[in-house]
Protein backbone atom coordinates (compact mmCIF):
# COMPACT_ATOMS: atom_id res chain seq x y z
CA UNK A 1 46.08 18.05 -13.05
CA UNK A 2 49.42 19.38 -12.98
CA UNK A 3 51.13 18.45 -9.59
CA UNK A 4 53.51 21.25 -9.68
CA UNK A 5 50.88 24.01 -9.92
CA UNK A 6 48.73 22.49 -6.90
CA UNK A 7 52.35 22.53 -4.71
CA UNK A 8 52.91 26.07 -5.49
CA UNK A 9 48.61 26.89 -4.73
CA UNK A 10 48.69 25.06 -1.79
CA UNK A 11 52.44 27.01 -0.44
CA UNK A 12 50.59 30.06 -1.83
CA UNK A 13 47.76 29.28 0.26
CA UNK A 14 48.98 28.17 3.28
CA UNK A 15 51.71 31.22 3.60
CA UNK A 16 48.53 33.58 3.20
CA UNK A 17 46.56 32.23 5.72
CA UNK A 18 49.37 32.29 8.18
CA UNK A 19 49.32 35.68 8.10
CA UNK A 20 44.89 35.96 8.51
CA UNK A 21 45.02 34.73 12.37
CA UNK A 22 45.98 38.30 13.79
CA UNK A 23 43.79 40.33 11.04
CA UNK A 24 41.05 37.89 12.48
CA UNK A 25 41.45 38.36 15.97
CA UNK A 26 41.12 42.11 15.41
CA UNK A 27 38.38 42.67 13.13
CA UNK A 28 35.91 40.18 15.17
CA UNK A 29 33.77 42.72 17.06
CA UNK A 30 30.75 43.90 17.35
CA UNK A 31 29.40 46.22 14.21
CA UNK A 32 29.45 49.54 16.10
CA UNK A 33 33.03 48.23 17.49
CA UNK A 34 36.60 49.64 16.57
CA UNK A 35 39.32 46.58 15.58
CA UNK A 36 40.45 45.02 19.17
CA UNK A 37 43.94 47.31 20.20
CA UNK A 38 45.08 44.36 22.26
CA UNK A 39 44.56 40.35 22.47
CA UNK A 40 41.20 39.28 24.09
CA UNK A 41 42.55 36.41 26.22
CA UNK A 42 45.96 37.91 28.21
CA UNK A 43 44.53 41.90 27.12
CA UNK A 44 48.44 42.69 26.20
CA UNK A 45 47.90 45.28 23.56
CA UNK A 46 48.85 45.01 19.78
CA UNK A 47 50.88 47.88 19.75
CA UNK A 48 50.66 50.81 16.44
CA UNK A 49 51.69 50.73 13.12
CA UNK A 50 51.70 47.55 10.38
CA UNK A 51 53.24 45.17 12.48
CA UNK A 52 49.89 45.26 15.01
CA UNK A 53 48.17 44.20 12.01
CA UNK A 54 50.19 42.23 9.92
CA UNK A 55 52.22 39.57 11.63
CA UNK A 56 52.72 35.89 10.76
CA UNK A 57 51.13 32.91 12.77
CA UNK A 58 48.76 33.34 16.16
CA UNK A 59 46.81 36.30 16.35
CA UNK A 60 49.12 37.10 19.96
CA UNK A 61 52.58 35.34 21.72
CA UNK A 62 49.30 33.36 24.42
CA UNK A 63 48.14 31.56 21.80
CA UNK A 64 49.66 28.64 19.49
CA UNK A 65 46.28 28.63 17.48
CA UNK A 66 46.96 29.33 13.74
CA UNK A 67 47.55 25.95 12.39
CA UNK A 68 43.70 25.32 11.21
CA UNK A 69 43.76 28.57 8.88
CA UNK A 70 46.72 27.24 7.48
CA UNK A 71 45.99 24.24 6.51
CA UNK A 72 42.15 25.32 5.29
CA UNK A 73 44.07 28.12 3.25
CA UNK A 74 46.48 25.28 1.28
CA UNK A 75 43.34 22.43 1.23
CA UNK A 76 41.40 25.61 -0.48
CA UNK A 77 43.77 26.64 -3.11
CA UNK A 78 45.22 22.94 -3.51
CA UNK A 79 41.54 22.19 -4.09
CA UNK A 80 41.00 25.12 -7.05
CA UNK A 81 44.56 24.43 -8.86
CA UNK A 82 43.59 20.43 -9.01
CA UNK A 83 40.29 21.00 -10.58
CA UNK A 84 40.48 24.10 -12.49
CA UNK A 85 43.94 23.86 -13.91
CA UNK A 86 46.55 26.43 -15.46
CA UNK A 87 43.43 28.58 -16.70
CA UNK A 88 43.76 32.12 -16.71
CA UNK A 89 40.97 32.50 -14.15
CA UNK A 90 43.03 30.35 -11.09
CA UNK A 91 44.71 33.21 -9.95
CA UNK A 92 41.87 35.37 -9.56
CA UNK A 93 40.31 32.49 -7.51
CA UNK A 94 43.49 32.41 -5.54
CA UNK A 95 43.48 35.40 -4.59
CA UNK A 96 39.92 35.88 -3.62
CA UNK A 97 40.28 33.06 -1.26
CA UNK A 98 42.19 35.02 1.08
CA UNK A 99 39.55 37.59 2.07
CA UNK A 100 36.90 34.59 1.42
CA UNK A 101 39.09 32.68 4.33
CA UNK A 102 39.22 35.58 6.75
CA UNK A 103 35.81 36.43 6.12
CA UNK A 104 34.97 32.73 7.42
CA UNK A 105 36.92 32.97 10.34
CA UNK A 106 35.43 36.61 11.36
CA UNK A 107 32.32 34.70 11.02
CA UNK A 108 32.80 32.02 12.86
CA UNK A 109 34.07 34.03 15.91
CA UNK A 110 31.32 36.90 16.41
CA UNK A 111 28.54 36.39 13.44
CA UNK A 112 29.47 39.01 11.39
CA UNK A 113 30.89 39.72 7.64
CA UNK A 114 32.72 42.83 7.76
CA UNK A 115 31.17 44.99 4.62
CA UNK A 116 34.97 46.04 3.49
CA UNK A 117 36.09 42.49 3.05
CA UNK A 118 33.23 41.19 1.46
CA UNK A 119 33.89 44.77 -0.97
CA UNK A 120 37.01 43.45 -1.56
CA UNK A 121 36.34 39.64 -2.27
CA UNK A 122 34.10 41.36 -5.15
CA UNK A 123 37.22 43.38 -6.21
CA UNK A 124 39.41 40.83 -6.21
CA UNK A 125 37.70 38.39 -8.23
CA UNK A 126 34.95 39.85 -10.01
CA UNK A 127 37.52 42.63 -11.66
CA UNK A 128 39.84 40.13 -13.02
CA UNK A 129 37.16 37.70 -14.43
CA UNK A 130 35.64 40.54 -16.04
CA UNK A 131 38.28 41.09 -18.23
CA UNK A 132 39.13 37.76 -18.95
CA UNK A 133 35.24 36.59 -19.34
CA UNK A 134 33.23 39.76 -21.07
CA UNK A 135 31.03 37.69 -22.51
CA UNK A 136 29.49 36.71 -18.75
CA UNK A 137 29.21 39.97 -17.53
CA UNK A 138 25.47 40.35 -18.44
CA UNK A 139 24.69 37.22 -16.47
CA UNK A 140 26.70 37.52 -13.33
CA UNK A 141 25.07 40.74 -12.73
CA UNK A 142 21.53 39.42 -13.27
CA UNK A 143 22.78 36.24 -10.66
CA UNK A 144 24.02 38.84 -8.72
CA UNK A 145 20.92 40.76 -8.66
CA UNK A 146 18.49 37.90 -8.57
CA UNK A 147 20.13 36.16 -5.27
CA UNK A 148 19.93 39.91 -3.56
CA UNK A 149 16.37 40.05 -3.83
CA UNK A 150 15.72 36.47 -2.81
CA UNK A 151 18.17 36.40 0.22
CA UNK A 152 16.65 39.90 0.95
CA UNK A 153 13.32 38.26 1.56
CA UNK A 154 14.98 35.56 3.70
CA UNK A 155 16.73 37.91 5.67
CA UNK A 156 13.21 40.06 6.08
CA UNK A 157 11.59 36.97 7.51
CA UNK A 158 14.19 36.41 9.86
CA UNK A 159 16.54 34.04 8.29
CA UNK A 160 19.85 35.42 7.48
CA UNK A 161 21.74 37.95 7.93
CA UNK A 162 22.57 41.17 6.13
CA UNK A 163 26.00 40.17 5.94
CA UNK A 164 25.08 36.61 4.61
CA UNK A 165 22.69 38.75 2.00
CA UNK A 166 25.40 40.79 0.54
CA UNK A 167 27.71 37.63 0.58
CA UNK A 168 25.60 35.53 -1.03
CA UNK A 169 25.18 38.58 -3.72
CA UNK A 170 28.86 38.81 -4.22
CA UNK A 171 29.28 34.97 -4.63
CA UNK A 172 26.75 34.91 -7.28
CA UNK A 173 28.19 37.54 -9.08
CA UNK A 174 31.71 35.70 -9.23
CA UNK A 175 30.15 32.58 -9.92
CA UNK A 176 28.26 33.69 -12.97
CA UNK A 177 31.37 33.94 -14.41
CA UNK A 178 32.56 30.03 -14.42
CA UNK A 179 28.69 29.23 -15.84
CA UNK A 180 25.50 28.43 -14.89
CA UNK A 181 26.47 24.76 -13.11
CA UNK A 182 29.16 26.98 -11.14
CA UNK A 183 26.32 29.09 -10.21
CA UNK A 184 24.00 26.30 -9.30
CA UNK A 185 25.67 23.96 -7.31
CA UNK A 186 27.09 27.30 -5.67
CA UNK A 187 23.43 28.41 -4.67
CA UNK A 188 22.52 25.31 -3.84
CA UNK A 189 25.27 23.87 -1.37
CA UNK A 190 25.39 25.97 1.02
CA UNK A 191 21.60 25.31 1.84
CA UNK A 192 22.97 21.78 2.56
CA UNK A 193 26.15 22.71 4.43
CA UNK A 194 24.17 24.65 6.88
CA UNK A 195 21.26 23.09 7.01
CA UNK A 196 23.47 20.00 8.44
CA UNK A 197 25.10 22.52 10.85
CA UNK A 198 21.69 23.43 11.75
CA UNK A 199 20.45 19.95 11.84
CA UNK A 200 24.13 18.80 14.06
CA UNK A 201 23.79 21.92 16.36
CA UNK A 202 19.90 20.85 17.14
CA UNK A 203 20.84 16.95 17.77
CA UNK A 204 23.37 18.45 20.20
CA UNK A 205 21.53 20.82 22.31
CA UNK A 206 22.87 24.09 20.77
CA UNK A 207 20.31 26.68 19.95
CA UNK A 208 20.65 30.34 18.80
CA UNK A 209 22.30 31.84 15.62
CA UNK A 210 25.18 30.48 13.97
CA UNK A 211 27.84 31.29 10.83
CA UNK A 212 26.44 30.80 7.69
CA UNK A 213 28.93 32.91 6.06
CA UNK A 214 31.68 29.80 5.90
CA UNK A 215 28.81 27.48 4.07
CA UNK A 216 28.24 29.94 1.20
CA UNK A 217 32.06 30.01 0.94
CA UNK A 218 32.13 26.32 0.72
CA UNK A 219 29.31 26.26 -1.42
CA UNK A 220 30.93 28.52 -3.56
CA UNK A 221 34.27 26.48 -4.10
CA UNK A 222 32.02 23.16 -4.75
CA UNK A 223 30.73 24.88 -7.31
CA UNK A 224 33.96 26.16 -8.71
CA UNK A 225 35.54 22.73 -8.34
CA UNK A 226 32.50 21.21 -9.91
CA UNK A 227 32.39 22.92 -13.36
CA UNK A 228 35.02 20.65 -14.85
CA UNK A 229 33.45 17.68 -13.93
């Protein structure tokens, strides 16, 4: 583990995320919804242009809230750079966490995983490893393929969501890439990440529907962390 490369992944990290909070705010909506033109909790609008979009720290001036993304952002690229090392791969990875991050927090705030970010966690990663790792083309697309048609069925009996379908798709496609104990743990752990939300949620009265777009993102970076063990 090189201690200089996790500083710079976790600054790298953290200075992303800082900027997701704002991006977050407006894209949770409903799926029929346009982006929010102003802040849901004092309704003073964003304003037009880059700087209604882009904007670094709380998603408006009424809110201090930005300091969890932050830290999740460094703790998640801290966490790739300390077990994967100065491979070519780890900036790929990096990069891809920062729609996999904002995609978590979209989640968590209105159940839903915006189709254009998930496109462009695909992009992001999948294009780069694809190049670097030829040779694992053939099986992330038969991963990807296989876990489309099996969370398909789960979402046609009621158990997912579409989102969480094409998600989990997209994951298994970048996953094929770092190998088949990447893949597995990554299929795998996210069952038990939400299935202990579920279980924590039922044990405290809370019923209904709930995010499991942030477990298959976790899931996913166990098993990325987990290949070089």
């Amino acid at each position: 583990m090189s201690s200089p490369l996790v500083i710079l992944a976790v600054v790298f990290g953290a200075a992303s995320a800082a900027f997701l909070p704002r991006l977050a705010h407006r894209l949770a909506v409903g799926f029929a919804d346009p982006p929010r033109a102003g802040c849901a909790d004092c309704l003073r609008p964003f304003g037009a242009g880059l700087p209604s979009w882009v904007r670094v720290g709380a998603a408006c001036s009424c809110s201090d809230a930005y300091g969890r993304p932050v830290i999740a952002g460094g703790m998640v690229a801290g966490v790739l750079a300390a077990t994967l090392g100065p491979v070519p791969e780890l900036p790929a990875y990096l990069l891809a966490a920062v729609p996999g991050l904002l995609l978590a927090m979209i989640d968590l705030r209105c159940l839903r995983l915006p189709d254009p970010l998930v496109g462009a966690l695909a992009v992001t990663a999948a294009g780069p490893l694809a190049v670097l790792r030829p040779g694992q083309i053939g099986v992330s697309l038969v991963a990807a393929v296989a876990v489309l048609i099996a969370y398909t069925i789960l979402f046609l009996l009621g158990g997912l969501g579409l989102g969480d379908v094409k998600l989990a798709a997209v994951l298994a496609l970048i996953l094929g890439f770092a190998g088949a104990p990447a893949l597995i743990v990554g299929l795998l752990a996210p069952h038990l990440i939400g299935g202990s939300a579920a279980l924590f949620r039922l044990v405290s009265g809370r019923r209904g529907p709930f995010a499991f777009g942030p477990a298959l993102l976790l899931g996913a970076l166990a098993g990325l962390a987990l290949q070089q063990s």
